[in-house]
N, C-alpha and C. Protein backbone atom coordinates (compact mmCIF):
# COMPACT_ATOMS: atom_id res chain seq x y z
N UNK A 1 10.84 8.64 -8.66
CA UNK A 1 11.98 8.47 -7.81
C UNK A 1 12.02 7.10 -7.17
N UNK A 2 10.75 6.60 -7.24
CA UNK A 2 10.55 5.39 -6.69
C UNK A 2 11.74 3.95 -7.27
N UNK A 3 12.63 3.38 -6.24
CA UNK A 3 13.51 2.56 -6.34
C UNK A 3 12.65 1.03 -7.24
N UNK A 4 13.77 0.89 -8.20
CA UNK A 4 13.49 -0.96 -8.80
C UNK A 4 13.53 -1.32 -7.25
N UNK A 5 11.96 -2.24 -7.00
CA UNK A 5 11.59 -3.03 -6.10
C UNK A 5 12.50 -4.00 -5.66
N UNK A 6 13.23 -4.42 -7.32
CA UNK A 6 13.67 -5.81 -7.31
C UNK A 6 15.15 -5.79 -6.65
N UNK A 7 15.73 -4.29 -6.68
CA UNK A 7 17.03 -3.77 -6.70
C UNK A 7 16.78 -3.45 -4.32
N UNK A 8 16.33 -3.41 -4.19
CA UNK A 8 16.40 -3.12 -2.99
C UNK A 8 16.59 -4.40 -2.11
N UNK A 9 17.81 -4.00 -1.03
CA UNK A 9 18.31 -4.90 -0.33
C UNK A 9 17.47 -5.01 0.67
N UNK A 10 18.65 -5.37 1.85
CA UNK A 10 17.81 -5.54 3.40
C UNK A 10 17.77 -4.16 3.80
N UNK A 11 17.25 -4.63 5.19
CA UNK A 11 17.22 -3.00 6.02
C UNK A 11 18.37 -2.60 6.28
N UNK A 12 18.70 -1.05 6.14
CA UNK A 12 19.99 -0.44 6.82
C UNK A 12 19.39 1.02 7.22
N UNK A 13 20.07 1.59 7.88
CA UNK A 13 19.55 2.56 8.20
C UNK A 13 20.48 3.51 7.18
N UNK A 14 19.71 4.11 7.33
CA UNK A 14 20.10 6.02 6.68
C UNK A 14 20.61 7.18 7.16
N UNK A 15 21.20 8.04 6.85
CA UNK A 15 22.24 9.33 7.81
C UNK A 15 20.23 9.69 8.26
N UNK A 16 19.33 9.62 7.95
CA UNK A 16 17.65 10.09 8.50
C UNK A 16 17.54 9.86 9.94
N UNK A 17 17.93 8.14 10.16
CA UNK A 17 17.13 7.45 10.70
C UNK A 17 17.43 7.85 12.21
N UNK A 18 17.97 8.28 12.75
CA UNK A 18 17.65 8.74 13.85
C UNK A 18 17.09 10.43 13.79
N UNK A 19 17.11 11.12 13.22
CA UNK A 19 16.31 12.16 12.90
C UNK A 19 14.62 11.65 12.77
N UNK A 20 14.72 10.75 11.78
CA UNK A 20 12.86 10.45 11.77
C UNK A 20 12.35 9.57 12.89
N UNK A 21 12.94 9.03 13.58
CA UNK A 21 12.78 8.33 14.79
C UNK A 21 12.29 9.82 16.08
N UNK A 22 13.38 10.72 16.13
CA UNK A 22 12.95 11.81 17.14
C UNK A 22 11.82 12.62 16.46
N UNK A 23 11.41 12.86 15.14
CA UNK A 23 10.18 13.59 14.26
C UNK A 23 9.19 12.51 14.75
N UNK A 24 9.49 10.83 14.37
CA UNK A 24 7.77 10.55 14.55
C UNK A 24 7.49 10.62 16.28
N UNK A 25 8.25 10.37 16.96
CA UNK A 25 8.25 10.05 18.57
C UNK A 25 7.26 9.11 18.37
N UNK A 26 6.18 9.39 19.28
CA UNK A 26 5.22 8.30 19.62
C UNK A 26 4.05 8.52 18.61
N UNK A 27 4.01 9.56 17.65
CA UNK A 27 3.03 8.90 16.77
C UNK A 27 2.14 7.74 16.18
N UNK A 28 3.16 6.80 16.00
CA UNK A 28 3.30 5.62 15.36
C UNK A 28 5.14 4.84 15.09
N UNK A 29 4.97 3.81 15.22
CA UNK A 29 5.89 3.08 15.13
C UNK A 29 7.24 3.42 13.94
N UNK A 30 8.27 4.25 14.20
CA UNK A 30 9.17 4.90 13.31
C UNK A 30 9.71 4.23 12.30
N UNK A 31 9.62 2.69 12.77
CA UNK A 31 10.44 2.09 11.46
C UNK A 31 9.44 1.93 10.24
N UNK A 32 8.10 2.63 10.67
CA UNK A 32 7.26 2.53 9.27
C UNK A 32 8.17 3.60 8.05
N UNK A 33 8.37 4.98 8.76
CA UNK A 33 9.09 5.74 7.68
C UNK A 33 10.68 5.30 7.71
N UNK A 34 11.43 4.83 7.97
CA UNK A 34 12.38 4.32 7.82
C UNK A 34 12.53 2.76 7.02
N UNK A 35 11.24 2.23 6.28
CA UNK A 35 11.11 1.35 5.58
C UNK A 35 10.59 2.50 3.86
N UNK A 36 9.70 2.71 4.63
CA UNK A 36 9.28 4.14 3.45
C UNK A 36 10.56 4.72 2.87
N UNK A 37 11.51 5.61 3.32
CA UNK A 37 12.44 6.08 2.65
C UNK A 37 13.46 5.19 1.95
N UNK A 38 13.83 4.27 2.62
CA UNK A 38 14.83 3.03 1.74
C UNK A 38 13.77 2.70 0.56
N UNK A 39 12.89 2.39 0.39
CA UNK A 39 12.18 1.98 -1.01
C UNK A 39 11.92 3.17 -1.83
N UNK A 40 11.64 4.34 -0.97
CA UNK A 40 11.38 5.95 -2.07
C UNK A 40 12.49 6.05 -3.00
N UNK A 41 13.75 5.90 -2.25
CA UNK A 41 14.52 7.07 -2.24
C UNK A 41 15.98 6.67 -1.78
N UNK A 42 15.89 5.62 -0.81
CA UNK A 42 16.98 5.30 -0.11
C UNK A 42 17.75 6.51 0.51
N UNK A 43 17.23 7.49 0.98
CA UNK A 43 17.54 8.55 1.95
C UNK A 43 18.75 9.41 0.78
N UNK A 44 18.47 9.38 -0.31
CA UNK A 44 19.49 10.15 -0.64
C UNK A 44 18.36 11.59 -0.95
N UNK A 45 19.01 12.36 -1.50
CA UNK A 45 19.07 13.81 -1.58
C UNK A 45 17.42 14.32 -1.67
N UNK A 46 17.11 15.08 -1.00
CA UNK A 46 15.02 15.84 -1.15
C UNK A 46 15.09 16.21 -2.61
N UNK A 47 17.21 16.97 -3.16
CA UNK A 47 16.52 17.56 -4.77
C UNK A 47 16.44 16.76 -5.73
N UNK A 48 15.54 15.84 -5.55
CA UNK A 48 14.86 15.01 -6.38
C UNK A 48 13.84 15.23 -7.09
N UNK A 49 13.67 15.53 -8.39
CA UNK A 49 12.47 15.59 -8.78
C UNK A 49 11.61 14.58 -9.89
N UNK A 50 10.13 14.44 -9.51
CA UNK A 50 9.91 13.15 -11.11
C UNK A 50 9.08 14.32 -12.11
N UNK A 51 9.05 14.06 -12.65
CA UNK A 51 8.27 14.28 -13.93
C UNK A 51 7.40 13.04 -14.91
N UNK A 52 6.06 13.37 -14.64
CA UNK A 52 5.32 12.90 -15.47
C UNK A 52 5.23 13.21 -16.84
N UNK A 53 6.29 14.19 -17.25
CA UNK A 53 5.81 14.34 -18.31
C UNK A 53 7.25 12.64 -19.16
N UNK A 54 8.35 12.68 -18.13
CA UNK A 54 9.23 12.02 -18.76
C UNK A 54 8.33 10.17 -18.30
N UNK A 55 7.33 10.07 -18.03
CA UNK A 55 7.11 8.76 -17.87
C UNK A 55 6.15 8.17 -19.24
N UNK A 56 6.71 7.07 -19.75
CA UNK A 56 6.33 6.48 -20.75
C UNK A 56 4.89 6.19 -21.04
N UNK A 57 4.06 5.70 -19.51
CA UNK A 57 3.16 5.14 -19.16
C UNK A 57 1.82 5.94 -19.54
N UNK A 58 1.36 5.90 -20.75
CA UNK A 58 0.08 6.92 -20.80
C UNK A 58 -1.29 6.49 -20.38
N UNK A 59 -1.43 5.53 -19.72
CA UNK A 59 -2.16 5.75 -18.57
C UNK A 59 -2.37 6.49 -17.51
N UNK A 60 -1.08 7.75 -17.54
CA UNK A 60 -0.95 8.65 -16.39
C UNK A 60 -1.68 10.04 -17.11
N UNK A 61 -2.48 10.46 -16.25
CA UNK A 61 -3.10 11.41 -16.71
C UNK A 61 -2.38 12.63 -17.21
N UNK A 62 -1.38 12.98 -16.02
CA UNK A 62 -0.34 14.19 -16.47
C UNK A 62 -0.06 13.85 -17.84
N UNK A 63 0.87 12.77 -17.81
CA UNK A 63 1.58 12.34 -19.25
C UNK A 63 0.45 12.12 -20.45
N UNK A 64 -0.61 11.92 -20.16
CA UNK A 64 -1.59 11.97 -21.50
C UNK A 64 -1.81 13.64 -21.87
N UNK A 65 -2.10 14.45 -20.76
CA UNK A 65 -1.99 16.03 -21.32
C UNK A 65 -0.75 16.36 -21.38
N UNK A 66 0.33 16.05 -21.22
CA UNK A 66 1.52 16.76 -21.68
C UNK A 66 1.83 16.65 -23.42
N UNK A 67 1.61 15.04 -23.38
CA UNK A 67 1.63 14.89 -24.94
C UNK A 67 0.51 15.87 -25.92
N UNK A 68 -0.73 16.00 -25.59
CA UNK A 68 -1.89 16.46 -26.24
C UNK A 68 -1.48 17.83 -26.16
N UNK A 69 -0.68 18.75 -25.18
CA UNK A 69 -0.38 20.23 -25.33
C UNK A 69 0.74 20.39 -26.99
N UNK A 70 1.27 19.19 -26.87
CA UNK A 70 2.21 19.23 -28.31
C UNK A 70 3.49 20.29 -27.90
N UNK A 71 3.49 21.06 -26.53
CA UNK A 71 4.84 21.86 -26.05
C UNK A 71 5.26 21.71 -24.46
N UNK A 72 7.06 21.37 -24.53
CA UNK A 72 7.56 21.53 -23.44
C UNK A 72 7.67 22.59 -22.67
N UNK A 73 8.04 22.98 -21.46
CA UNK A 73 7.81 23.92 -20.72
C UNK A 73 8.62 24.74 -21.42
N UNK A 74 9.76 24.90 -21.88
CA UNK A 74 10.74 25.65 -22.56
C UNK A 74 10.32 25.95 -23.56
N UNK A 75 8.74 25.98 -24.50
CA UNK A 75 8.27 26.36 -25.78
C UNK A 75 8.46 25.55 -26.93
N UNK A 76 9.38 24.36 -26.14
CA UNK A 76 9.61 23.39 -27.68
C UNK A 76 8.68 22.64 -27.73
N UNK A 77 7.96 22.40 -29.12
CA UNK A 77 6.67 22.13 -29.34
C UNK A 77 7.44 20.69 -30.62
N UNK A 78 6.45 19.81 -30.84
CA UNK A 78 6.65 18.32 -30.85
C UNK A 78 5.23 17.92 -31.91
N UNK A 79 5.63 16.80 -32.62
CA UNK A 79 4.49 16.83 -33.04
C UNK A 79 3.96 15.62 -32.27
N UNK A 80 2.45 15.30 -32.19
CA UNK A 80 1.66 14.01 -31.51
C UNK A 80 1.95 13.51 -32.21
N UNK A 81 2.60 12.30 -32.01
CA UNK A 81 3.11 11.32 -33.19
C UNK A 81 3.40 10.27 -32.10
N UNK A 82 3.48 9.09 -32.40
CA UNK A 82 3.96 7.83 -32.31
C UNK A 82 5.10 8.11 -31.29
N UNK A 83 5.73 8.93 -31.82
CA UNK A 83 7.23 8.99 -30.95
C UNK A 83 7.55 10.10 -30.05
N UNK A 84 6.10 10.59 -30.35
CA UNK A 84 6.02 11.89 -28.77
C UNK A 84 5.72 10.62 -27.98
N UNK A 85 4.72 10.37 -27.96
CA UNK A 85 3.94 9.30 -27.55
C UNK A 85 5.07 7.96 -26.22
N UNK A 86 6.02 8.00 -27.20
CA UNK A 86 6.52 7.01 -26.75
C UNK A 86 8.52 7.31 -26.10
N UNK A 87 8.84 8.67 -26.49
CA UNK A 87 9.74 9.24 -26.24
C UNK A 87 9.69 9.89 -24.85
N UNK A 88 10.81 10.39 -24.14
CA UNK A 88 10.69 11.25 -22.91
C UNK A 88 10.78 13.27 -23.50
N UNK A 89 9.82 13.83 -23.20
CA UNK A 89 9.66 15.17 -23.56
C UNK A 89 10.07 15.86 -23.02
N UNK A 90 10.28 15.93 -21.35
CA UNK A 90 10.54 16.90 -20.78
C UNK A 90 11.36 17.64 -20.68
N UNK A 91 11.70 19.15 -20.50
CA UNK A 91 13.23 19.17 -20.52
C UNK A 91 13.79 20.54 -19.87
N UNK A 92 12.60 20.38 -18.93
CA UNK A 92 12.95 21.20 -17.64
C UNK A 92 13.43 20.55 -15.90
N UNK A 93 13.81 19.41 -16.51
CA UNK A 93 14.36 18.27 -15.14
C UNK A 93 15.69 18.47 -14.87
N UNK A 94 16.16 17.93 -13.59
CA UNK A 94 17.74 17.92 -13.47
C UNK A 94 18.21 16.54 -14.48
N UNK A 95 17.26 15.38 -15.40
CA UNK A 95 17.91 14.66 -15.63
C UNK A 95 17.85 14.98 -17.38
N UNK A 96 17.14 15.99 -17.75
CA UNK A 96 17.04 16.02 -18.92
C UNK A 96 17.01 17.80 -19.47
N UNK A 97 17.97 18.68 -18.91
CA UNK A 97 18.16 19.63 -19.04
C UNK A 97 18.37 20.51 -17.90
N UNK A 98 18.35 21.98 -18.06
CA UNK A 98 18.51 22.98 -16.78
C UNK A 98 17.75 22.40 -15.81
N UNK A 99 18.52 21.80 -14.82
CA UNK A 99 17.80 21.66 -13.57
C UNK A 99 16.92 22.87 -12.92
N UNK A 100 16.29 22.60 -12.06
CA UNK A 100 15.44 23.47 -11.21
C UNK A 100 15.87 24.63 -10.33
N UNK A 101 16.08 25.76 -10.47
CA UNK A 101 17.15 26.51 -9.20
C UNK A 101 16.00 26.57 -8.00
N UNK A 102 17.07 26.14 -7.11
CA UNK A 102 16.59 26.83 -5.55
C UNK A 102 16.22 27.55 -5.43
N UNK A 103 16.41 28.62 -5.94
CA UNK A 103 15.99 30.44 -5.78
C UNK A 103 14.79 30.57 -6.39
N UNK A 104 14.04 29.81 -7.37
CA UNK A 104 13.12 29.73 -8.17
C UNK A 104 11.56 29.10 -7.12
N UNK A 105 10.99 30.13 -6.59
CA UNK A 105 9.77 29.55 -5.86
C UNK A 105 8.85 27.86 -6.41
N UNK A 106 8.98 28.52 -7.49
CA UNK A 106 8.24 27.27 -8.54
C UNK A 106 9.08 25.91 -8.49
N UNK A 107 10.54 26.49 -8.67
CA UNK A 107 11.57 25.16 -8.92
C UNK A 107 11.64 25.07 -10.54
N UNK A 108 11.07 26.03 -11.20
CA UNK A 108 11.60 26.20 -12.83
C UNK A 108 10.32 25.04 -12.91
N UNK A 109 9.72 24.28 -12.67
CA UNK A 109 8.89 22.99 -13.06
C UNK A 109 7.93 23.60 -14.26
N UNK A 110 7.09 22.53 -14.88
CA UNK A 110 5.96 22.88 -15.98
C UNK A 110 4.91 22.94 -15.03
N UNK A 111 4.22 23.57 -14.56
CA UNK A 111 3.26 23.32 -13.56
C UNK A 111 2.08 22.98 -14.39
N UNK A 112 1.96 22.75 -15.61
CA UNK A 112 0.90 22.31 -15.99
C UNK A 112 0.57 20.93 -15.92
N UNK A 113 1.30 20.43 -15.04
CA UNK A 113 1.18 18.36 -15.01
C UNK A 113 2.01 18.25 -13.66
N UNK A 114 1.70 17.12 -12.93
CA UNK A 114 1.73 16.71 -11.22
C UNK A 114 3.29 16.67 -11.27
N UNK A 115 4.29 16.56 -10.52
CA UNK A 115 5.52 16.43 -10.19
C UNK A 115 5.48 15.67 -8.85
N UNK A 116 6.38 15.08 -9.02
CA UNK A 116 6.81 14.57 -7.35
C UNK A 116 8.11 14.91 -6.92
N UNK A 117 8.35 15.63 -5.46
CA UNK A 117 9.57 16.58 -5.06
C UNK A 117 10.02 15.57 -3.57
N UNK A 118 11.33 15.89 -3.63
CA UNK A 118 12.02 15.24 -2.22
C UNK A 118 11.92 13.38 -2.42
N UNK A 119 12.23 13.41 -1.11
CA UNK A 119 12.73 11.60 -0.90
C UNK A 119 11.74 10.99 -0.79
N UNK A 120 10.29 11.02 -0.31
CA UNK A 120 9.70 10.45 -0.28
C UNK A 120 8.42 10.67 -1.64
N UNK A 121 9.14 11.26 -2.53
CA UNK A 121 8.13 11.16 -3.94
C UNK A 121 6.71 11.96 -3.85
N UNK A 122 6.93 13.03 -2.84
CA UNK A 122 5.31 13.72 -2.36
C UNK A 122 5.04 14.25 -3.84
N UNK A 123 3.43 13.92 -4.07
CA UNK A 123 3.11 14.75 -5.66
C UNK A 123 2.11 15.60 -5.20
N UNK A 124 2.43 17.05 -6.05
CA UNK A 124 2.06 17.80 -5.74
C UNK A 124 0.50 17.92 -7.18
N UNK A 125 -0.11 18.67 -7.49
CA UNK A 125 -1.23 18.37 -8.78
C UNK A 125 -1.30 19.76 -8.61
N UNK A 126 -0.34 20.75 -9.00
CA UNK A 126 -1.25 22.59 -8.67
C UNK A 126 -2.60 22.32 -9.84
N UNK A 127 -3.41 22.96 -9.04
CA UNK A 127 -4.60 23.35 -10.20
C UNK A 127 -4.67 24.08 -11.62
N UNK A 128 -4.78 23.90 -12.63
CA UNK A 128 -4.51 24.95 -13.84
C UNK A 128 -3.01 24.99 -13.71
N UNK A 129 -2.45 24.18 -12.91
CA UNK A 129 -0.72 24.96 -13.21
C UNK A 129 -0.58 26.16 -12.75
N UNK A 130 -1.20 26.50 -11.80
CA UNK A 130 -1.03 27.86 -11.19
C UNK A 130 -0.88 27.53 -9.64
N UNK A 131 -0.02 26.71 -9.21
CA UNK A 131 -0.25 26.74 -7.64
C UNK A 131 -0.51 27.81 -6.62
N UNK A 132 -1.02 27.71 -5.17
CA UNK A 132 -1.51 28.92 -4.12
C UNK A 132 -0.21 29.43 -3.66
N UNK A 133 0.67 30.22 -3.52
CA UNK A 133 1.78 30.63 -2.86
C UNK A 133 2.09 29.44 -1.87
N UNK A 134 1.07 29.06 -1.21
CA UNK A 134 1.39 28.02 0.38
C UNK A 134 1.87 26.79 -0.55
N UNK A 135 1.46 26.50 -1.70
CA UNK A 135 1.58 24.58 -2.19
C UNK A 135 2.97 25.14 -3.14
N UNK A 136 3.54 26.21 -3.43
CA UNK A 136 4.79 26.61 -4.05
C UNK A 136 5.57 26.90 -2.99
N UNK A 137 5.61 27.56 -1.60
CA UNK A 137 6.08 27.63 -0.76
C UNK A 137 6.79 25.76 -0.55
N UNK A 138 5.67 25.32 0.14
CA UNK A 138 5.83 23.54 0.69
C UNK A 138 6.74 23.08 -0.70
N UNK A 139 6.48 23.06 -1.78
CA UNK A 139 7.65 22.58 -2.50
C UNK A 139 8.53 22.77 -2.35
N UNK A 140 9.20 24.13 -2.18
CA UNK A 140 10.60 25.14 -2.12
C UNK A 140 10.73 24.22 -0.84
N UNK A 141 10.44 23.99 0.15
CA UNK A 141 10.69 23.47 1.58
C UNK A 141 11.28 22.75 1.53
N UNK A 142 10.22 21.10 0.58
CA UNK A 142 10.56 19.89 0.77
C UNK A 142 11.65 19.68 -0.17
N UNK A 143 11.86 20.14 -1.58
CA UNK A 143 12.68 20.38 -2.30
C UNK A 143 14.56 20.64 -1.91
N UNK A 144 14.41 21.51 -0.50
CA UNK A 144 15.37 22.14 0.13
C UNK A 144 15.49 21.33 1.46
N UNK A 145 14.63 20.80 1.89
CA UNK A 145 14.86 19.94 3.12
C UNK A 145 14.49 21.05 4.33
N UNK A 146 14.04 21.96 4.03
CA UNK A 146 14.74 23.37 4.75
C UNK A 146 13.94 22.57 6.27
N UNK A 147 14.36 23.15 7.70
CA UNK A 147 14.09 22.75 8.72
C UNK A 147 13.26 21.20 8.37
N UNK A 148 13.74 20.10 7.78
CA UNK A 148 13.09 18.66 7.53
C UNK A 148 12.00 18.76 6.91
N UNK A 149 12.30 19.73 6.36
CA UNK A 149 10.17 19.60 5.62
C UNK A 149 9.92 18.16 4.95
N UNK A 150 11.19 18.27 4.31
CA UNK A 150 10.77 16.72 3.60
C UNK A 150 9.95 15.60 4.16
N UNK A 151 10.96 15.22 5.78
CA UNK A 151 10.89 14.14 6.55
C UNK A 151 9.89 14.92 7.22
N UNK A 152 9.48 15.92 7.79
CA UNK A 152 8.03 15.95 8.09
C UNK A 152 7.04 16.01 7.73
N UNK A 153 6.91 16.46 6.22
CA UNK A 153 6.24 16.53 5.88
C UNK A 153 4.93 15.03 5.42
N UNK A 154 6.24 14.42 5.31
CA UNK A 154 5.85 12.55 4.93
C UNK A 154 5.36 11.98 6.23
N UNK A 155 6.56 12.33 7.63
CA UNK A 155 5.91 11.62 8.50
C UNK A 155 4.46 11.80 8.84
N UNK A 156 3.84 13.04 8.46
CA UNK A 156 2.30 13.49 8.66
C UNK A 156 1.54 13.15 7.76
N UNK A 157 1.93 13.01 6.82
CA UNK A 157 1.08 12.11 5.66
C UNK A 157 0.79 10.84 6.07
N UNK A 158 1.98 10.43 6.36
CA UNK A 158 2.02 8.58 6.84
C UNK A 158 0.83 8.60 8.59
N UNK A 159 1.20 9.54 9.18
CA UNK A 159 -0.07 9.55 10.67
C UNK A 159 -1.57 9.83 9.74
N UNK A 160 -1.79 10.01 8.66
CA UNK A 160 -2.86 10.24 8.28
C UNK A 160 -3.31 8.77 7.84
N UNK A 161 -2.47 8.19 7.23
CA UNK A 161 -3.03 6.61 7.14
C UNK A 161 -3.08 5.82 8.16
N UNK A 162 -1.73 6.24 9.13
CA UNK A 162 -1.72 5.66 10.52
C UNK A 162 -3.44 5.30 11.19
N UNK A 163 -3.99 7.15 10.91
CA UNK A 163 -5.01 7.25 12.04
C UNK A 163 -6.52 6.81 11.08
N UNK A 164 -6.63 6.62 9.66
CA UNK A 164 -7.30 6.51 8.53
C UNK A 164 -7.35 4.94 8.53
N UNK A 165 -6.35 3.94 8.44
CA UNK A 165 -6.42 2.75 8.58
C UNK A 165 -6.31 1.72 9.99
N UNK A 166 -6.73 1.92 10.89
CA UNK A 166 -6.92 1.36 12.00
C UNK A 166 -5.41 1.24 12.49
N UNK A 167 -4.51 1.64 12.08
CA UNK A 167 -3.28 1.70 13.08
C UNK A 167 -2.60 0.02 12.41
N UNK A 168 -2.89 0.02 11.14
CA UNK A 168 -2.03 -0.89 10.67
C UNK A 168 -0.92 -0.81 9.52
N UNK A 169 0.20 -1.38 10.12
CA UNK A 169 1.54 -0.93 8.70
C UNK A 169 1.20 -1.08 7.76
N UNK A 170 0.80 -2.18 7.23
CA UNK A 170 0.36 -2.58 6.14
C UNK A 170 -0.41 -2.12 5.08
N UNK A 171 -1.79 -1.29 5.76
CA UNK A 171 -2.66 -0.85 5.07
C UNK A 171 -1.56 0.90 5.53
N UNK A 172 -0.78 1.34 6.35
CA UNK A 172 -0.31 2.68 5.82
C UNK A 172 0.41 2.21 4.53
N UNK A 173 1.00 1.63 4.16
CA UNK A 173 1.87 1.61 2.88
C UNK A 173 1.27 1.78 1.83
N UNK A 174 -0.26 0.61 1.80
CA UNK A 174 -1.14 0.84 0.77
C UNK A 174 -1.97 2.48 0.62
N UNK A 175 -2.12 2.75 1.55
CA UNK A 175 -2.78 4.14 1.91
C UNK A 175 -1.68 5.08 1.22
N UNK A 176 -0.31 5.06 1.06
CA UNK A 176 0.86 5.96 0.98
C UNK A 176 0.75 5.54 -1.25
N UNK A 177 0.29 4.63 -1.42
CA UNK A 177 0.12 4.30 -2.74
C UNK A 177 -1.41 4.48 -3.65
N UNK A 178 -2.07 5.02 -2.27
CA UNK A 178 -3.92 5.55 -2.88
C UNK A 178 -5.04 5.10 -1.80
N UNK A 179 -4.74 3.91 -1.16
CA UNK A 179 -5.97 4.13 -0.51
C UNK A 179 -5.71 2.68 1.05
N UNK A 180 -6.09 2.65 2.11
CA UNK A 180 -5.66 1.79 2.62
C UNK A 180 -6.09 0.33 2.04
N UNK A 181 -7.03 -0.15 1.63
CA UNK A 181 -7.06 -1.14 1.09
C UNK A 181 -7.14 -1.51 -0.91
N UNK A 182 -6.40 -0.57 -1.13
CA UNK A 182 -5.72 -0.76 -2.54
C UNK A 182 -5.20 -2.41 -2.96
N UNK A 183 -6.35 -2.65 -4.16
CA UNK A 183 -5.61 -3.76 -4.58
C UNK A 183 -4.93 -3.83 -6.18
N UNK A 184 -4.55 -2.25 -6.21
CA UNK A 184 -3.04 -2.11 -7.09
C UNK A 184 -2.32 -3.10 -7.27
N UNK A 185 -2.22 -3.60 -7.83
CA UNK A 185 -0.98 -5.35 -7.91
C UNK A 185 0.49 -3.99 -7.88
N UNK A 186 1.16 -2.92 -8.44
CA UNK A 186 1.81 -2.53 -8.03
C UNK A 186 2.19 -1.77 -6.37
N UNK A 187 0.62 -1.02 -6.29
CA UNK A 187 0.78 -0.63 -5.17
C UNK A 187 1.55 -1.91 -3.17
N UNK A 188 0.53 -2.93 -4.05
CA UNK A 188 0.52 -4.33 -3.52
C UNK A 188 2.13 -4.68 -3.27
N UNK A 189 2.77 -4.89 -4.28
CA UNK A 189 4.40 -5.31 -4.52
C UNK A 189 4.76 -4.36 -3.53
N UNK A 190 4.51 -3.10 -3.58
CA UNK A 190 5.71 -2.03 -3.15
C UNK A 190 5.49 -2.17 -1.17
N UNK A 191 3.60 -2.21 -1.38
CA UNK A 191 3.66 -2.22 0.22
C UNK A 191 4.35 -3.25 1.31
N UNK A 192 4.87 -4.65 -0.03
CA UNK A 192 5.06 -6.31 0.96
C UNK A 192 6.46 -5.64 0.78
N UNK A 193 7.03 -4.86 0.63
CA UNK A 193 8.57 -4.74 0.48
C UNK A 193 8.67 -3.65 1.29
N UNK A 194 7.72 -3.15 1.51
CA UNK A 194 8.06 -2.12 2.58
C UNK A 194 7.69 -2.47 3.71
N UNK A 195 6.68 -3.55 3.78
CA UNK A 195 6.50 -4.60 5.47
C UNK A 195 7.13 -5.32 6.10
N UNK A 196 7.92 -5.76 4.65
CA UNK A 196 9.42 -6.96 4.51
C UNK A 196 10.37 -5.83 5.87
N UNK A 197 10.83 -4.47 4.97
CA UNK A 197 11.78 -4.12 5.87
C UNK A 197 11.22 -3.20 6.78
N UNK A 198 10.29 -2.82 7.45
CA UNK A 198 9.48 -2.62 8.23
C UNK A 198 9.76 -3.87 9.65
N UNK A 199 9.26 -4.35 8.93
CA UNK A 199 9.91 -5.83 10.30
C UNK A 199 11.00 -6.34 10.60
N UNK A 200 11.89 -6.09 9.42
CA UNK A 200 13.36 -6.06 9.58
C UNK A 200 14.08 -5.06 10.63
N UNK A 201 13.28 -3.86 10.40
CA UNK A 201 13.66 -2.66 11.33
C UNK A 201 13.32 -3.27 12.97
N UNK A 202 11.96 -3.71 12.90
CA UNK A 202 11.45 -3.71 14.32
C UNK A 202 12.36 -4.63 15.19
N UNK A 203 12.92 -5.71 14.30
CA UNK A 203 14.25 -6.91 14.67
C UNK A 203 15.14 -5.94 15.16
N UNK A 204 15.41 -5.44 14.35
CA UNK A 204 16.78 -4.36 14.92
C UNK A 204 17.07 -3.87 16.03
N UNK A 205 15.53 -2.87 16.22
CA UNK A 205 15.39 -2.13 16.76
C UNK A 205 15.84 -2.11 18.38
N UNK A 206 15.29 -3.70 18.62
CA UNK A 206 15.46 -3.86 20.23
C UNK A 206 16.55 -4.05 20.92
């Protein structure tokens, strides 16, 4: 779900941003998640979903076992070839077949490989593809927005790097991409663009 880096403007705010402003209160400084969602997501819709199985990149672990199962969640089976390999498989997404129903605890997903749900790209990894009722529950939530799960759910993720990296923006962004001092050359790009409008916000703000 994650926005072209290169495609993202200045700061603006979002129909969120005074909603995640009264969620973080004094946690930590609000325009951290209000830089966060313009680069996720740009505050549009939680029913967002990614799929690893549709990412090219087989360096991703999901996407290396999706190919090696040789079948999509729907039973259509593929051969390992060159052009599994290098094609998009999935075809239980909203962008590449029956979307996900609401009513569906699971969300219709392949649970056998990680997904990322809502605006801020949270990935979920169920174990065996069998998630606990509580980590299928929290999807249905964030998925649905239902009482802000989305936006709370992130803002508590983000106080975990808050309180994990000495209380610095910088290293939360990197922390929100694997670890606070990640030297990801992608993770890297995404965090200076989210500090960029991070400080853009704090201009605003006053």
């Amino acid at each position: 779900m994650l926005n072209n880096i290169k495609n993202i403007g200045n700061f603006h705010r979002t129909k969120y941003y005074d909603t995640i402003k009264t969620l973080v209160g004094n946690k930590y400084p609000h325009c951290i998640m209000q830089a966060m969602i313009l680069v996720e997501s740009s505050g549009l819709s939680s029913q967002i979903i990614g799929h690893d199985e549709n990412v090219k990149n087989e360096k991703i672990k999901s996407r290396r076992d999706f190919i090696a199962s040789g079948a999509t969640f729907l039973k259509k089976t593929f051969a390992i070839t060159t052009d599994a390999k290098t094609s998009q498989q999935n075809d239980d997404g909203p962008n590449s077949g029956p979307a996900p129903k609401p009513s569906d605890p699971k969300l219709g997903l392949d649970l056998r490989f990680s997904h990322s749900v809502g605006m801020f790209g949270l990935t979920f990894f169920p174990p065996d593809g069998h998630p606990t009722d509580g980590s299928a529950t929290t999807m249905q939530s964030i998925y649905n927005n239902t009482n802000n799960a989305d936006l709370q759910w992130a803002i508590n993720f983000a106080k975990k790097g808050w309180d994990s990296c000495g209380s610095n923006p910088l290293k939360v962004f990197k922390f929100w991409g694997g670890s606070c001092d990640s030297t990801n050359s992608f993770v890297l790009q995404v965090a200076a663009k989210k500090m960029d409008l991070y400080n853009q916000c704090l201009a605003q703000d006053k």
